[in-house]
N, C-alpha and C. Protein backbone atom coordinates (compact mmCIF):
# COMPACT_ATOMS: atom_id res chain seq x y z
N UNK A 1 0.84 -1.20 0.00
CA UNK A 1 0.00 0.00 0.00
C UNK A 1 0.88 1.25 0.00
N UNK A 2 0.94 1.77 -1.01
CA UNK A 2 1.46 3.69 -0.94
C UNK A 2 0.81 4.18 0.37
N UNK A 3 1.77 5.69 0.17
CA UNK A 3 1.40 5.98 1.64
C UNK A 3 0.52 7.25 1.39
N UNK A 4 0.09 7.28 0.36
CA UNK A 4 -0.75 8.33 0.23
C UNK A 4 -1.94 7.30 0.17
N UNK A 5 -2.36 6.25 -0.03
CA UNK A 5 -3.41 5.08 0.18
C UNK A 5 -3.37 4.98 2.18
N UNK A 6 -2.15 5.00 2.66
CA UNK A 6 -2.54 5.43 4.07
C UNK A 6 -2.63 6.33 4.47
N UNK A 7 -2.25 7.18 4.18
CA UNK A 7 -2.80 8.84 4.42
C UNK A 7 -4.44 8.49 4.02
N UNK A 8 -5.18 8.76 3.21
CA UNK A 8 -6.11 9.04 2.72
C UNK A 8 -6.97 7.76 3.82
N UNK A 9 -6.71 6.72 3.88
CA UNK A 9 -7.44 5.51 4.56
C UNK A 9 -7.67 6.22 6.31
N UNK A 10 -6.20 6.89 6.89
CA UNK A 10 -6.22 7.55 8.12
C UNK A 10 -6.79 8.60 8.06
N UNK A 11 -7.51 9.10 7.14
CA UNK A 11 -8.18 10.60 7.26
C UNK A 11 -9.71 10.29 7.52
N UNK A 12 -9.74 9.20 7.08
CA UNK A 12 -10.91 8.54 7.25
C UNK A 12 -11.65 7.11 8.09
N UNK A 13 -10.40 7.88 9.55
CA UNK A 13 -10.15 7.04 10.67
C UNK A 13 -9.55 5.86 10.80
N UNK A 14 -8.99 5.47 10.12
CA UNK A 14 -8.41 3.88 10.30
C UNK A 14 -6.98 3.84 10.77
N UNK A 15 -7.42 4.07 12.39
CA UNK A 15 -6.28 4.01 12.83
C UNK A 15 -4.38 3.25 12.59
N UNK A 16 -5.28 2.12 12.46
CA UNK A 16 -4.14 0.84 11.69
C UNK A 16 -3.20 1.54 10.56
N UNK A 17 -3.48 2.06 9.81
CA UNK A 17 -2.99 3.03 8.53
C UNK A 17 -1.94 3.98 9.08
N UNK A 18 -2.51 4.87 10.22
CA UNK A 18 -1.95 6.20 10.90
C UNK A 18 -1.04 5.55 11.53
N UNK A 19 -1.37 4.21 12.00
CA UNK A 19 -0.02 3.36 13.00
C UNK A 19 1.27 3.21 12.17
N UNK A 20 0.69 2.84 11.03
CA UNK A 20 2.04 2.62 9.84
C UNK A 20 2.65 3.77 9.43
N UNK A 21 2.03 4.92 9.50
CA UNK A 21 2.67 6.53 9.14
C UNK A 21 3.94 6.56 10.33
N UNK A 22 3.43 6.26 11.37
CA UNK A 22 4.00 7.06 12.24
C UNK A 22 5.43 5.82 12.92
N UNK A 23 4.54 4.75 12.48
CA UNK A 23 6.36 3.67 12.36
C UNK A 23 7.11 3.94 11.01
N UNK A 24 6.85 4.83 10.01
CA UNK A 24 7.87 4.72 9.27
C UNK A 24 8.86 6.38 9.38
N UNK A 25 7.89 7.58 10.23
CA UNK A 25 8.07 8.66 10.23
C UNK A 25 8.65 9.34 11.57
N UNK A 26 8.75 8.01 12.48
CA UNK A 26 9.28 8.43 13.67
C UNK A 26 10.54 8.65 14.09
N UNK A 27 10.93 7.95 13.74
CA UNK A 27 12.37 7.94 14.20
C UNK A 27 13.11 9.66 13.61
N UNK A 28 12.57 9.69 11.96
CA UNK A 28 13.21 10.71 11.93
C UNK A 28 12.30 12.01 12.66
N UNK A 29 11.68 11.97 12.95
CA UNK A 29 11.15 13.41 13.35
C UNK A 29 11.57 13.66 14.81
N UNK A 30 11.69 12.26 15.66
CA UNK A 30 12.13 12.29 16.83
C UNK A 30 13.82 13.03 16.88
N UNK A 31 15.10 12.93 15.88
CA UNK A 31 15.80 12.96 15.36
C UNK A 31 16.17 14.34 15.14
N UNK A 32 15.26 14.82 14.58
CA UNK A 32 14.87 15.93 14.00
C UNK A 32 14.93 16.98 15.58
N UNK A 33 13.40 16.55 16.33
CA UNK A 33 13.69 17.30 17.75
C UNK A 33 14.42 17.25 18.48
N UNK A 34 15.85 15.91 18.29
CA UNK A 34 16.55 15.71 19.08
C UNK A 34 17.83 16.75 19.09
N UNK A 35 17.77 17.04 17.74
CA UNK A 35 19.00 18.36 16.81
C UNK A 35 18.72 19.60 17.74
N UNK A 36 17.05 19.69 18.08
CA UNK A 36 16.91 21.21 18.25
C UNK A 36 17.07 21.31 19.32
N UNK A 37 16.67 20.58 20.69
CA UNK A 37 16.85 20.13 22.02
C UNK A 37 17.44 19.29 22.55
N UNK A 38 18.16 19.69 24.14
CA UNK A 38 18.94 18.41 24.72
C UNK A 38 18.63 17.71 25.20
N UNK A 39 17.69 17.59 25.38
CA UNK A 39 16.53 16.12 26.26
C UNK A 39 16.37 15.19 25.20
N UNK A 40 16.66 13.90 25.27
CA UNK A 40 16.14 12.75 24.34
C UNK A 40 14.35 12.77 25.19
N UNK A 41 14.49 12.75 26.60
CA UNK A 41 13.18 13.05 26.91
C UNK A 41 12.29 13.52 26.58
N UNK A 42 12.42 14.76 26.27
CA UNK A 42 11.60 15.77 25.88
C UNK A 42 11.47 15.29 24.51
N UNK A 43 12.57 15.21 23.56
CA UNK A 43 12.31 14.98 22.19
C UNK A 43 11.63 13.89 22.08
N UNK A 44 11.44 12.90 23.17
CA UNK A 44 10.57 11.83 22.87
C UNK A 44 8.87 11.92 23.12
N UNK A 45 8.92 13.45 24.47
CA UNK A 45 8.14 13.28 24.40
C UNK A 45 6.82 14.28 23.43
N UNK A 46 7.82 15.39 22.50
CA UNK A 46 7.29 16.06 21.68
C UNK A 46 7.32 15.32 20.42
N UNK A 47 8.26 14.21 20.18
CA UNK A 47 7.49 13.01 18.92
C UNK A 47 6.22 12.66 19.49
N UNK A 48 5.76 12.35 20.17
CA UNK A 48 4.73 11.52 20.33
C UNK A 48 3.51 12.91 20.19
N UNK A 49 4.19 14.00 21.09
CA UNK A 49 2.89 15.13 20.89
C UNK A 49 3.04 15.24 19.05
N UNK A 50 3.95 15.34 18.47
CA UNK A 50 3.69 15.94 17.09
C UNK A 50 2.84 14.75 16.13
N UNK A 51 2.93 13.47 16.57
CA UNK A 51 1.82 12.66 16.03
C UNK A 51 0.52 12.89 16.66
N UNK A 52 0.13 13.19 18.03
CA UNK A 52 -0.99 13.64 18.38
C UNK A 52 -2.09 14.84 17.55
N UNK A 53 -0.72 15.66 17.34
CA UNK A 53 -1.51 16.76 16.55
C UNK A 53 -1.68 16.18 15.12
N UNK A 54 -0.93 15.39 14.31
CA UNK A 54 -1.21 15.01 13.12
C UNK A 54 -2.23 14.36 13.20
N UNK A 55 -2.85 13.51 14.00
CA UNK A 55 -3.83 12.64 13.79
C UNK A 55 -5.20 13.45 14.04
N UNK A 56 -5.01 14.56 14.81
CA UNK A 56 -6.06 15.26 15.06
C UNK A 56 -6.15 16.07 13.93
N UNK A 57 -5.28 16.44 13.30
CA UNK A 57 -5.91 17.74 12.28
C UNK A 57 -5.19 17.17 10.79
N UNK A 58 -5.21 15.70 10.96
CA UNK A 58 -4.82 14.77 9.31
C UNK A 58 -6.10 15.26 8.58
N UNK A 59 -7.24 15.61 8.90
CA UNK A 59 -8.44 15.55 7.77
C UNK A 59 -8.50 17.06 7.08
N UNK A 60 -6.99 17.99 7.49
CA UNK A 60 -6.32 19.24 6.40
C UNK A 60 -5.39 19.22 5.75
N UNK A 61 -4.95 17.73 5.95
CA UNK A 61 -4.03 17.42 4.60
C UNK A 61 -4.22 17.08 3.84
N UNK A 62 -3.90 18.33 2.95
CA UNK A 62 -4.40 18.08 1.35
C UNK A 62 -3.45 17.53 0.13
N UNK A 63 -2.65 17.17 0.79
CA UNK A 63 -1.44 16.18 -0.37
C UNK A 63 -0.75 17.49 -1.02
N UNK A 64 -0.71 18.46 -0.55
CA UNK A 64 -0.16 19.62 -1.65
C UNK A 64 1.35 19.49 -0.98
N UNK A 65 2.04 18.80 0.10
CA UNK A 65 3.29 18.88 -0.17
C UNK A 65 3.73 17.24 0.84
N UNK A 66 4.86 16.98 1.06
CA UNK A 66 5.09 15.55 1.25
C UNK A 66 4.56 15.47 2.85
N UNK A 67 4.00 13.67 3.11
CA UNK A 67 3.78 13.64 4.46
C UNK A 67 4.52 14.09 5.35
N UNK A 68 5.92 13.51 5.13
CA UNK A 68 6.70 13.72 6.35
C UNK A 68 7.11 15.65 6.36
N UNK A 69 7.30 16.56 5.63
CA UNK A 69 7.27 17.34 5.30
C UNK A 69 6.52 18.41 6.36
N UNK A 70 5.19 17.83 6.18
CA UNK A 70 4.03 18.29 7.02
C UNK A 70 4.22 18.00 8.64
N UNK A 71 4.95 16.56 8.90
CA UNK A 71 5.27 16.43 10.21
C UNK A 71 5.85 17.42 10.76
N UNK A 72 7.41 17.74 9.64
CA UNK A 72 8.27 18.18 10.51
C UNK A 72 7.87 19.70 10.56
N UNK A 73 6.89 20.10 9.71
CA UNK A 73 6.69 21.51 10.19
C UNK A 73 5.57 21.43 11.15
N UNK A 74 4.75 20.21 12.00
CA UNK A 74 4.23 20.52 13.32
C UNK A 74 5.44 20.12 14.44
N UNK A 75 6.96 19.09 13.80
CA UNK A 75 7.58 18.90 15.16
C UNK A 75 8.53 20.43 15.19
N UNK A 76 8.87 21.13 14.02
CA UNK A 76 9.34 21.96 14.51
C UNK A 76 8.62 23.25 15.14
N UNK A 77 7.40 23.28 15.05
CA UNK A 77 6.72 24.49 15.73
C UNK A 77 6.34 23.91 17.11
N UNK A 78 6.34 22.25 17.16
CA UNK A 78 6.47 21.87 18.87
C UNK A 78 7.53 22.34 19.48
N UNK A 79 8.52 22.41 19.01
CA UNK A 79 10.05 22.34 19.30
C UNK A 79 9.97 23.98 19.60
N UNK A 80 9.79 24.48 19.20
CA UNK A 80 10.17 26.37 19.01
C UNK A 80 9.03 26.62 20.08
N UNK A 81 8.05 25.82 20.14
CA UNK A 81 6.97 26.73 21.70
C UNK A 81 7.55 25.81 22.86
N UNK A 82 8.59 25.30 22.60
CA UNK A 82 8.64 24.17 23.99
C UNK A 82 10.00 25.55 24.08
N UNK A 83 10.88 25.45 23.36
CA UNK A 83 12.11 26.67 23.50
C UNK A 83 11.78 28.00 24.42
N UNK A 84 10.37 28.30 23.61
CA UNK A 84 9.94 29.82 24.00
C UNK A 84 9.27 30.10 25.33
N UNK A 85 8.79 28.39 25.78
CA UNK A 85 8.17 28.16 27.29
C UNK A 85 8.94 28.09 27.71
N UNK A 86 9.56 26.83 27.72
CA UNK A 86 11.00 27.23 28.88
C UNK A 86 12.18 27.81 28.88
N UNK A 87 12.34 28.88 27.98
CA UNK A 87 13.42 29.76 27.50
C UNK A 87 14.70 29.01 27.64
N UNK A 88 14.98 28.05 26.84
CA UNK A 88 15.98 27.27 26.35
C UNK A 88 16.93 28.44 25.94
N UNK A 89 18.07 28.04 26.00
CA UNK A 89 19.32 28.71 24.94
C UNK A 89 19.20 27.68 23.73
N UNK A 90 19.24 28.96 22.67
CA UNK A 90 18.97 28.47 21.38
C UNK A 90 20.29 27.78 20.46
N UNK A 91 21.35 28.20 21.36
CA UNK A 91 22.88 28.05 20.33
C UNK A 91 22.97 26.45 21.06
N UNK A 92 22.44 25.84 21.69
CA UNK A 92 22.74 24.68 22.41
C UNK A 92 22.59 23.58 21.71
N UNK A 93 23.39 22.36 20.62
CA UNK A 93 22.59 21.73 19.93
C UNK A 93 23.49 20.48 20.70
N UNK A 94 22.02 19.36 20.82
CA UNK A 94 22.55 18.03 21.74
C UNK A 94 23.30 17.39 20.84
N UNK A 95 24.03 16.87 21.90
CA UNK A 95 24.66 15.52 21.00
C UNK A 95 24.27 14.36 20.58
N UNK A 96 23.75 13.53 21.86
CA UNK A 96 23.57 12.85 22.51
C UNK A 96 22.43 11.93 21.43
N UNK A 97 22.67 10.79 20.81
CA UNK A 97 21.84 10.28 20.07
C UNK A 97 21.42 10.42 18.74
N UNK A 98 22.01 11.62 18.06
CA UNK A 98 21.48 12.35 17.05
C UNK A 98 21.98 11.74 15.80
N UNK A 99 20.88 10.91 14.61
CA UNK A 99 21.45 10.13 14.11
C UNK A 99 22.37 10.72 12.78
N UNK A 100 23.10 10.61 12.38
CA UNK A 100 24.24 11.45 11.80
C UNK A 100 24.72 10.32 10.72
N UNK A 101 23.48 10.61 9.70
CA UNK A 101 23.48 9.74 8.52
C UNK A 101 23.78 10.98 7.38
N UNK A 102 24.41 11.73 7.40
CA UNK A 102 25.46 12.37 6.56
C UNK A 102 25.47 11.65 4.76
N UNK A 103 25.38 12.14 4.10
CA UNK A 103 25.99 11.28 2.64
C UNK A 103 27.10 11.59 1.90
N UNK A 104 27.95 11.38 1.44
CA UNK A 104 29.31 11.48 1.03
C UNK A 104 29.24 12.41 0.33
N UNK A 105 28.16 13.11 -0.41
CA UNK A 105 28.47 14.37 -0.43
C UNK A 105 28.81 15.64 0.24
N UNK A 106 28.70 15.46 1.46
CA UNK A 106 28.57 16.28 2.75
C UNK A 106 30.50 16.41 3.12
N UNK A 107 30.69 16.30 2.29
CA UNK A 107 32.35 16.75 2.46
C UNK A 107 32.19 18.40 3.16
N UNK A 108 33.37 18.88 4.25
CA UNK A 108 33.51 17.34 4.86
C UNK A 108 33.19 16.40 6.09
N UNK A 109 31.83 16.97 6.35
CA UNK A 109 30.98 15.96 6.77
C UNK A 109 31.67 14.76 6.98
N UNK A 110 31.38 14.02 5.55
CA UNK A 110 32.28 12.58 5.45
C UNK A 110 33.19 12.41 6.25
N UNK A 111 34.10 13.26 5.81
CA UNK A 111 35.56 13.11 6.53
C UNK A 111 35.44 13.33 7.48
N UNK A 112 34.29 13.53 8.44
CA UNK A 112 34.38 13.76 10.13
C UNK A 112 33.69 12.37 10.55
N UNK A 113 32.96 11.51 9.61
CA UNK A 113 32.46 10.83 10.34
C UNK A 113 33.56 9.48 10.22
N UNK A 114 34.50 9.85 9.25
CA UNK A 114 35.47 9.21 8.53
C UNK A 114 36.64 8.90 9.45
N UNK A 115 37.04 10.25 10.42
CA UNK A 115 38.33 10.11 10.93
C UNK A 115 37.45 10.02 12.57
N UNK A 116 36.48 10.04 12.79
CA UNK A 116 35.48 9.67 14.13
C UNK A 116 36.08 11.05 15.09
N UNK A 117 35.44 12.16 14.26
CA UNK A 117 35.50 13.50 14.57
C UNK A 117 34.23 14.04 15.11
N UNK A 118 33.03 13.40 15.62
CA UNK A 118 31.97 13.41 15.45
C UNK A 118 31.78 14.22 16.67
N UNK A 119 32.78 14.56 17.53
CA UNK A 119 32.37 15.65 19.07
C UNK A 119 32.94 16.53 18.22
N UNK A 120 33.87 17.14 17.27
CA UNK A 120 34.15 17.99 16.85
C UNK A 120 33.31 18.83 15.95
N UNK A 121 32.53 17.83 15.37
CA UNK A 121 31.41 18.52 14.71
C UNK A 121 30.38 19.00 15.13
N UNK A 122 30.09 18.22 16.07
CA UNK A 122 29.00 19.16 17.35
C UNK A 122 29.54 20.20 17.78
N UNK A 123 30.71 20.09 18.42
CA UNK A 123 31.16 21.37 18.67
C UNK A 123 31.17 22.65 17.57
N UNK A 124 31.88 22.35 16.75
CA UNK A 124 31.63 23.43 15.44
C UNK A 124 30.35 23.95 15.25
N UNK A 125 29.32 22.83 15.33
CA UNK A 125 27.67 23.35 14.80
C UNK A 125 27.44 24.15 15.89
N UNK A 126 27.58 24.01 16.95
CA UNK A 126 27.21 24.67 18.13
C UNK A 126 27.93 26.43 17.84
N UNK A 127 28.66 26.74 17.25
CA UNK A 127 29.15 27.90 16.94
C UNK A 127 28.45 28.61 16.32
N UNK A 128 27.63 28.04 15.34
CA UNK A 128 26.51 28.86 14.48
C UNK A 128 25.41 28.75 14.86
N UNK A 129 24.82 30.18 14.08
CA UNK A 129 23.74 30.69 14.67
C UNK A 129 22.56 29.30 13.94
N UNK A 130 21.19 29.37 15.05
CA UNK A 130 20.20 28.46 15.81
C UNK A 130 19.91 28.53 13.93
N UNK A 131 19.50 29.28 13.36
CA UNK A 131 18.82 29.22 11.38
C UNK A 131 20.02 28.46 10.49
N UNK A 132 21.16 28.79 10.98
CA UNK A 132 22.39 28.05 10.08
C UNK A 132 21.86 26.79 10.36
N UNK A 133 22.76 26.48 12.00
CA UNK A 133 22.04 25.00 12.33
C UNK A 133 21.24 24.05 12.20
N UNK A 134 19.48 24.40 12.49
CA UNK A 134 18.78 24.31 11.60
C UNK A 134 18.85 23.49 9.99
N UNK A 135 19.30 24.60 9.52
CA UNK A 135 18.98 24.81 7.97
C UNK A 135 20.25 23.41 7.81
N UNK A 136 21.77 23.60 8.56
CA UNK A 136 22.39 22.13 8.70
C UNK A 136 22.17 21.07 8.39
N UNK A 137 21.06 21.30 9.95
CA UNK A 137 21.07 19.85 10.37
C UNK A 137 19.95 19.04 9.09
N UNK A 138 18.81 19.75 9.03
CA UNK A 138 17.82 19.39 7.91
C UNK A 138 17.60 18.69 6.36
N UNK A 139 18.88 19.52 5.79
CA UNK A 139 19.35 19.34 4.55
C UNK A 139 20.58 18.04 5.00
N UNK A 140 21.29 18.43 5.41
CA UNK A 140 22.63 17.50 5.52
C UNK A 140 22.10 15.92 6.49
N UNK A 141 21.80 16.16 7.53
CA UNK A 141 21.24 14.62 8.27
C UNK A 141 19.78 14.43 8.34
N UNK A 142 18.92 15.37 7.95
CA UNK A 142 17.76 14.61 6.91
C UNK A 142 17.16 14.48 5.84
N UNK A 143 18.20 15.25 5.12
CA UNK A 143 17.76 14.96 3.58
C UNK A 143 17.10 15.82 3.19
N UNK A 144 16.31 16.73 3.47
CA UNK A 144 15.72 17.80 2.78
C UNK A 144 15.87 18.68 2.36
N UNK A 145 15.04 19.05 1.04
CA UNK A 145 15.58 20.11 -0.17
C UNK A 145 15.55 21.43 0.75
N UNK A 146 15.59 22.46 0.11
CA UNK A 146 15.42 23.79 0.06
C UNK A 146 14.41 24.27 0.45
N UNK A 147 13.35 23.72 -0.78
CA UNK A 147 11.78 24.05 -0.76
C UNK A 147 11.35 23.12 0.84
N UNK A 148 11.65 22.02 0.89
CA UNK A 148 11.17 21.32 2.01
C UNK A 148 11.77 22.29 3.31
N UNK A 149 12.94 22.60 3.55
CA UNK A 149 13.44 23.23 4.89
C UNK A 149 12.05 24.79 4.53
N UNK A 150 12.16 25.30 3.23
CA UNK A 150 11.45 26.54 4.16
C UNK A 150 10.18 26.13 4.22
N UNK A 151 9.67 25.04 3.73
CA UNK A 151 8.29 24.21 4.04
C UNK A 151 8.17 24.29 5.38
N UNK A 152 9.04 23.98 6.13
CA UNK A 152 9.10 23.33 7.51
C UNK A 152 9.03 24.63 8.20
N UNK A 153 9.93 25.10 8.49
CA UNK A 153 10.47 26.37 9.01
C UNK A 153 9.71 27.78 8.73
N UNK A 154 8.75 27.59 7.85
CA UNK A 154 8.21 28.63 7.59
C UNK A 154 8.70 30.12 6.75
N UNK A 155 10.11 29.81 6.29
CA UNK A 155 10.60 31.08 6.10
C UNK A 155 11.11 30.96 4.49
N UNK A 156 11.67 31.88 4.27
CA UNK A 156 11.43 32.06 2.57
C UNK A 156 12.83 31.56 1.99
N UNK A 157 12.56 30.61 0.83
CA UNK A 157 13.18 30.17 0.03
C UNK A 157 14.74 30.77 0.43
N UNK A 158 14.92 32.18 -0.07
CA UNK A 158 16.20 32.82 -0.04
C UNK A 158 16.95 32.79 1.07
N UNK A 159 15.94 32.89 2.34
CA UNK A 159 16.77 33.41 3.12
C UNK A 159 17.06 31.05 3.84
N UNK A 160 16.88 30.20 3.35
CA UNK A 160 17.19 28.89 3.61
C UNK A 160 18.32 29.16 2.50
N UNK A 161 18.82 29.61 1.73
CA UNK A 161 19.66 29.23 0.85
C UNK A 161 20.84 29.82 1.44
N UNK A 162 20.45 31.25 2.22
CA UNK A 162 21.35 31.98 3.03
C UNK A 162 22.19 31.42 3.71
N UNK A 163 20.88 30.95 4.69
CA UNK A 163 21.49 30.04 5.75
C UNK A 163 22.59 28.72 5.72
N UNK A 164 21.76 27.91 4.34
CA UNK A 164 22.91 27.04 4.29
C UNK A 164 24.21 26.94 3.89
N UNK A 165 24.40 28.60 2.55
CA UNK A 165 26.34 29.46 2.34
C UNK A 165 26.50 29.68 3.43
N UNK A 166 25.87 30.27 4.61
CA UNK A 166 26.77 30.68 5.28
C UNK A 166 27.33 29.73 6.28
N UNK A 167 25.82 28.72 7.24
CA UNK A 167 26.32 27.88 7.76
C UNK A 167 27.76 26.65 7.42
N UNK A 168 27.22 26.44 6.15
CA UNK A 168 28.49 25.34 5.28
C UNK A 168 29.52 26.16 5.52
N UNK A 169 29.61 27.37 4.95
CA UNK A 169 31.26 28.14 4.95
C UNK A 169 31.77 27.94 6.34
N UNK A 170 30.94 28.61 6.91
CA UNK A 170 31.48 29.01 8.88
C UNK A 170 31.61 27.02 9.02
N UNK A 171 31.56 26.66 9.22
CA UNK A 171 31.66 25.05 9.37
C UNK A 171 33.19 24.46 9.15
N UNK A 172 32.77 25.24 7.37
CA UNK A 172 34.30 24.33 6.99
C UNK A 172 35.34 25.29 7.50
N UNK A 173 35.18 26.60 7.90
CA UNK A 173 36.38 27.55 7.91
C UNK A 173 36.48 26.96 9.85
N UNK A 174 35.83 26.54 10.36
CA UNK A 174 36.09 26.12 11.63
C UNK A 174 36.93 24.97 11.79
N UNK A 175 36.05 24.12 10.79
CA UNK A 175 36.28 22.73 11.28
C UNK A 175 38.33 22.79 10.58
N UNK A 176 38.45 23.66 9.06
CA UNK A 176 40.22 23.79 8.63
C UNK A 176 40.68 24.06 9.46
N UNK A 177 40.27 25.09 10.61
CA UNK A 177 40.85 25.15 11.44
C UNK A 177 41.59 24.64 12.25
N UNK A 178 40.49 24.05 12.93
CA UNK A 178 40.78 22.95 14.15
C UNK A 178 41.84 21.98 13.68
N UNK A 179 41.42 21.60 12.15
CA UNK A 179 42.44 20.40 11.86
C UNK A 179 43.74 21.44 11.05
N UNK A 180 43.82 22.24 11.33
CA UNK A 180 45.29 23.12 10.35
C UNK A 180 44.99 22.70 9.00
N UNK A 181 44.25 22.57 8.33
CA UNK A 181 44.46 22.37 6.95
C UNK A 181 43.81 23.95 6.39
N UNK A 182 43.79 23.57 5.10
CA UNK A 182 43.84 25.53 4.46
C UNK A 182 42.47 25.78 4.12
N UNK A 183 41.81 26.56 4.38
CA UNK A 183 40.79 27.21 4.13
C UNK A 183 40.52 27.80 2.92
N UNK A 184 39.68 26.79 2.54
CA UNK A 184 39.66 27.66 0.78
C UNK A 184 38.07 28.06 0.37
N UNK A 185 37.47 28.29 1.36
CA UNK A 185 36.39 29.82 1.46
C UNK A 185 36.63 30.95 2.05
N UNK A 186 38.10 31.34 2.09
CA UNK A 186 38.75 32.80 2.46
C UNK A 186 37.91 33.54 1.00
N UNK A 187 37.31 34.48 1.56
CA UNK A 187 37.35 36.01 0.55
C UNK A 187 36.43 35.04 -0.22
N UNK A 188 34.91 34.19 0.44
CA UNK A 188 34.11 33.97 -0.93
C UNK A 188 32.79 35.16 0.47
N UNK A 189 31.96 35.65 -0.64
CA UNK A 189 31.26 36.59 -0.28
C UNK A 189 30.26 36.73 -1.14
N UNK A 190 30.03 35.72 -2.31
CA UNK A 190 28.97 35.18 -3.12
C UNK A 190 27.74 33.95 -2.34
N UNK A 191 26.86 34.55 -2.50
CA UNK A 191 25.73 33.22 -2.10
C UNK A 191 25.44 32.73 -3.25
N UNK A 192 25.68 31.15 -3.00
CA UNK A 192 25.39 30.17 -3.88
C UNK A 192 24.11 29.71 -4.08
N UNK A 193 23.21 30.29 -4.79
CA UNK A 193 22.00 29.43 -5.36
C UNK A 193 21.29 28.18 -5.72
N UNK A 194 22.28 27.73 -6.21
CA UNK A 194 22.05 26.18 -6.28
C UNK A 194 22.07 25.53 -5.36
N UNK A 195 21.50 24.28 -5.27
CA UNK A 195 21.66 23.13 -4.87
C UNK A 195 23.34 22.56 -4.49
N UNK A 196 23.44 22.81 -2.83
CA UNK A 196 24.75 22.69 -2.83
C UNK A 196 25.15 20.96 -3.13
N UNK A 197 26.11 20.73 -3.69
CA UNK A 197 26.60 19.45 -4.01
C UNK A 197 27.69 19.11 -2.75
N UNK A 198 28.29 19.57 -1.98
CA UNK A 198 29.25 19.14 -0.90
C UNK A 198 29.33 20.72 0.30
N UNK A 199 29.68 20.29 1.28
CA UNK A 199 30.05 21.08 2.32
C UNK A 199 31.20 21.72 1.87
């Protein structure tokens, strides 16, 4: 069964259907809240609220953009009123669990998960600002386009494209750092439009 055959079957109560959405959509959305907050707690227990709200207000999804898509823009607006209630620091991104399925394009990503640099890269992300991060973690360890991050996030095309020149640059000019190798986004001051192909 497609999952727009379970979508459509769960809109029209069949729980069994909505059970299968949410075993194939959990892990990453849990994943997802786990990036933005340091509680696996909490992120576990705002997965479970962000399927609550999907199941309650599934009969306004109108297929106009992808399921999971739609999740992550109710787990990230769980995530941002749980921040704004308990006035979290926003530069804080957990470590702790966060699944860091990277793809070899993500140079050099790769090469951090390559040489088992993987506190170093937390550390680095933690340097940029909460929209870089974000815009990071989204595209790079879950796969989503452009259009999908400002899907989620609510914010406009340009300024996700922003986020991800600048975050990628500040990243790699950190991470050359740390390891002494040479920095070869000195003096770039162009935003890249496209579809980035590597870090």
């Amino acid at each position: 069964m497609t999952e727009t055959q379970l979508i459509k079957r769960a809109q029209n109560g069949d729980e069994d259907a909505f059970r299968e959405l949410v075993e194939t959509h959990q892990s990453k959305v849990y994943h997802l809240l786990l990036g933005m907050l340091r509680s696996p707690e909490v992120a576990g227990d705002l997965t479970q609220e962000t399927f609550i709200k999907a199941w309650k207000s599934l009969s306004r999804f109108r297929l106009d953009s992808t399921f999971w898509t739609w999740l992550y823009r109710i787990a990230y607006r769980s995530a941002l009123d749980y921040i704004k209630l308990k006035k979290l620091d926003l530069t804080y991104l957990a470590e702790e669990e966060l699944n860091l399925q990277a793809e070899e394009k993500a140079e050099p990503l790769a090469a951090v998960l390559a040489k088992d640099r993987t506190q170093e890269l937390f550390s680095a992300l933690q340097e940029l600002s909460f929209n870089n991060r974000v815009a990071i973690v989204l595209y790079y360890f879950q796969g989503l386009s452009y259009k999908e991050i400002a899907a989620v996030t609510k914010r406009r095309l340009g300024s996700i494209r922003t986020d991800l020149h600048r975050g990628k640059t500040k990243l790699r000019q950190i991470l050359c750092r740390r390891w002494g190798l040479p920095d070869e986004t000195e003096g770039e001051d162009q935003i890249d439009h496209s579809e980035p192909g590597c870090l």
